[in-house]
Structures are given as C-alpha cells and as structure tokens.
C-alpha atoms as a PDB file:
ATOM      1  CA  UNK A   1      -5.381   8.053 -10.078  1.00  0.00           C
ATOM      2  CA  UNK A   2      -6.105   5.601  -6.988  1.00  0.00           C
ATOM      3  CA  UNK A   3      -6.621   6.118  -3.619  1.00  0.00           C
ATOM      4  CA  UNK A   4      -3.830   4.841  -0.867  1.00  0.00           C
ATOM      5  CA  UNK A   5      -4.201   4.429   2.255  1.00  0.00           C
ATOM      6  CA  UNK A   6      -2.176   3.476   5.163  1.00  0.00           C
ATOM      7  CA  UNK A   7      -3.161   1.870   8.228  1.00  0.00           C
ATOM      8  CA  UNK A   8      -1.166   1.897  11.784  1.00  0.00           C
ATOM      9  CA  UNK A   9       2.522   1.505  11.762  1.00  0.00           C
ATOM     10  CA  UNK A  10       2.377   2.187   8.523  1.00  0.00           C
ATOM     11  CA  UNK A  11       0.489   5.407   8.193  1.00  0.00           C
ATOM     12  CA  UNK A  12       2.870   6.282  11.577  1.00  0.00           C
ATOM     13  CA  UNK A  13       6.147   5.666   8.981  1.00  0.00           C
ATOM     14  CA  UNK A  14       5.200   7.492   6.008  1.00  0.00           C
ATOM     15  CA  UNK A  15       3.371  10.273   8.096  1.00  0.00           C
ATOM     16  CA  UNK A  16      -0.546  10.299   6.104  1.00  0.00           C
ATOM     17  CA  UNK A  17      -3.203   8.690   6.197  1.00  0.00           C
ATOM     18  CA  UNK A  18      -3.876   8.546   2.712  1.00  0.00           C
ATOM     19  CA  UNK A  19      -3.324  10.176  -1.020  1.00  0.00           C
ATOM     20  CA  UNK A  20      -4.067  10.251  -4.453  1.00  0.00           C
ATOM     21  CA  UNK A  21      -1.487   8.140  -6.477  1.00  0.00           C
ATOM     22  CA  UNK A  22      -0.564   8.742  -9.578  1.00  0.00           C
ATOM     23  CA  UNK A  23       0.695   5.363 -11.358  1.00  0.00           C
ATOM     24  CA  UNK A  24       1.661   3.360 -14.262  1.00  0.00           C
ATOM     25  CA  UNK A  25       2.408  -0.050 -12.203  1.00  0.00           C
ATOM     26  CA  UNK A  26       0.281  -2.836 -13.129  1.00  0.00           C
ATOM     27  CA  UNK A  27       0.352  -4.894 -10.133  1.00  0.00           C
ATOM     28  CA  UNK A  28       0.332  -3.924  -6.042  1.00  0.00           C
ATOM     29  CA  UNK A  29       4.177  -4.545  -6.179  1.00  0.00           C
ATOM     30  CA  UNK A  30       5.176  -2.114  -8.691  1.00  0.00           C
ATOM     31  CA  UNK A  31       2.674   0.343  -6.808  1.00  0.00           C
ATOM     32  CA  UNK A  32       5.230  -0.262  -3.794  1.00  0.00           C
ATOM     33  CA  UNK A  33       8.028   0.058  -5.949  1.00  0.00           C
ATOM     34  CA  UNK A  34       6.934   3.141  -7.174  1.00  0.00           C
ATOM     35  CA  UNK A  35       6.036   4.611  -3.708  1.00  0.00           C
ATOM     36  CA  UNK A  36       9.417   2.886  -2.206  1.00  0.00           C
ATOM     37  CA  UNK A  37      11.491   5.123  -4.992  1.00  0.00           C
ATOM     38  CA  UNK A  38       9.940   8.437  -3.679  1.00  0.00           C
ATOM     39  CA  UNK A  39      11.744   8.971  -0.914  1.00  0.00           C
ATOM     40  CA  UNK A  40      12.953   7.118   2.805  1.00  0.00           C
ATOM     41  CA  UNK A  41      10.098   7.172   4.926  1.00  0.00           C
ATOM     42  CA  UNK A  42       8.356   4.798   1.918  1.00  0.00           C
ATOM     43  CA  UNK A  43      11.236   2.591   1.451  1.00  0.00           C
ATOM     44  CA  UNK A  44      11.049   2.041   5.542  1.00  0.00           C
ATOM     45  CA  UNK A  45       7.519   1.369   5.385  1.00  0.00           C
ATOM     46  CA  UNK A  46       7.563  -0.891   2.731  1.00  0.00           C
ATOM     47  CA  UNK A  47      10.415  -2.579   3.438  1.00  0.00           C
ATOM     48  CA  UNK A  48       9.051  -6.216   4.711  1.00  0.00           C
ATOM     49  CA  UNK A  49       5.933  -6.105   2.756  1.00  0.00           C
ATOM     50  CA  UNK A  50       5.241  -9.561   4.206  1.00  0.00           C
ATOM     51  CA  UNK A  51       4.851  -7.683   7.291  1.00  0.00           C
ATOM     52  CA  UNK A  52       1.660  -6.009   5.470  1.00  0.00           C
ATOM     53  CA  UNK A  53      -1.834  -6.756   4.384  1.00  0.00           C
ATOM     54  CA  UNK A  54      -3.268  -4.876   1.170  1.00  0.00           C
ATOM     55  CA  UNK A  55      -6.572  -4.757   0.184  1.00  0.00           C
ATOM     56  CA  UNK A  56      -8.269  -3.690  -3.393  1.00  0.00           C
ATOM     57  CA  UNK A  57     -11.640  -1.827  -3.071  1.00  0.00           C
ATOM     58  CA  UNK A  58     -12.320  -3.268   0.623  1.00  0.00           C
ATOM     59  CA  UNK A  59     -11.284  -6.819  -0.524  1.00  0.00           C
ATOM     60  CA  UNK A  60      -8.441  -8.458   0.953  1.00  0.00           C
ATOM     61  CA  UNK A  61      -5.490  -9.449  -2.028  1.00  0.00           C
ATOM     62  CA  UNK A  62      -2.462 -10.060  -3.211  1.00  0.00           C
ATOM     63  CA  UNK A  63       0.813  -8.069  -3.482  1.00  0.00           C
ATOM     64  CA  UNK A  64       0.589  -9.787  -7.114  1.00  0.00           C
ATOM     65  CA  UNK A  65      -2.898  -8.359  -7.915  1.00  0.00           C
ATOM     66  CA  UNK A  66      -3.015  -6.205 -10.817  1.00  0.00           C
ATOM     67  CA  UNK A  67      -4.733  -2.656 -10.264  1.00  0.00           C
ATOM     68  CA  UNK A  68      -6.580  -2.388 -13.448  1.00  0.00           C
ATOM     69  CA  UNK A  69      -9.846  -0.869 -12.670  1.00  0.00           C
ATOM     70  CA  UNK A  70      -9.503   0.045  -8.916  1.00  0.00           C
ATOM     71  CA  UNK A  71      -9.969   2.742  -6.990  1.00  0.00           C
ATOM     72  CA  UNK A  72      -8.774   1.880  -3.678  1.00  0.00           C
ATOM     73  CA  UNK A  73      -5.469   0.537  -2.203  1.00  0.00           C
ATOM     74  CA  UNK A  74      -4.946  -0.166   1.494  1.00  0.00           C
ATOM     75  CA  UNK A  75      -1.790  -0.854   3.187  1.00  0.00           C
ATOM     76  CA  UNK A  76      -1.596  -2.624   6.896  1.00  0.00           C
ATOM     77  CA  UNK A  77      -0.270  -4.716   9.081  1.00  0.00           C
ATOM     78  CA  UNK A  78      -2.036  -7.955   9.989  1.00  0.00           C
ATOM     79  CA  UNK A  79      -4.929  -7.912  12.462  1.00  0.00           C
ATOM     80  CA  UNK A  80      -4.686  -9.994  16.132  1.00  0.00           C
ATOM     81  CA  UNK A  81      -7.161 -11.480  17.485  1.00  0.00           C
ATOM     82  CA  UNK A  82      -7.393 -10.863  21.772  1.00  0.00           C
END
C-alpha cells in the first residue's frame, strides 16, 4: 500500500486529498496508469502529466522512478515563484 496525495488543481479534479493505493506498478507512470483506468475524474487529472510534479517520500522525482520501497507519492502542479 502507498500513500497518494494530490495537491491543488489536482486534488480539486479527482475530489481528495489523499488515499491509500493499492498497486502492482513498478514505476510513477504505471501508478498513473493505474489510477487513470479507475474512472474520469483520474484520467482528467492525469491527463498532461507534464503539467505535474511528483515527489517520492518528500523528494522531488521522476515520472520514471520506480516505487519499490516507498511510502509516499505526491502529485502537483509546478510551484511559481512571485
């Protein structure tokens, strides 16, 4: 099981802020495959993941990262500075 959690916009598009996931994907992207098969609102959050930011136990990653060993997944959108 690992944590996900979803940030702005996209906590706002799939309606929590986070849940327990359970998965078999090896790498962030077939986590978002996985959560993009559930159902709409997931499919129209993730649907420009270059539009996102994840990060793997409070560290900043790839959508390429495998998940082996962590706890923690965190979707959102880029930061601006101001």
């Amino acid at each position: 099981m690992i944590d996900v959690l979803y940030f702005a916009w996209v906590r706002e598009r799939i309606g929590l802020p986070k849940e327990r996931v359970e998965t078999s994907a090896d790498t962030v992207s077939g986590l978002v495959e996985e959560l993009k098969a559930r159902e709409a609102r997931y499919e129209a959050a993730f649907a420009d993941t270059s539009a996102l930011r994840v990060a793997l136990d409070q560290e900043l990653s790839d959508f390429d990262a495998p998940l082996a060993g962590v706890r923690e997944v965190a979707f959102f959108p880029p930061m601006t500075g101001g």
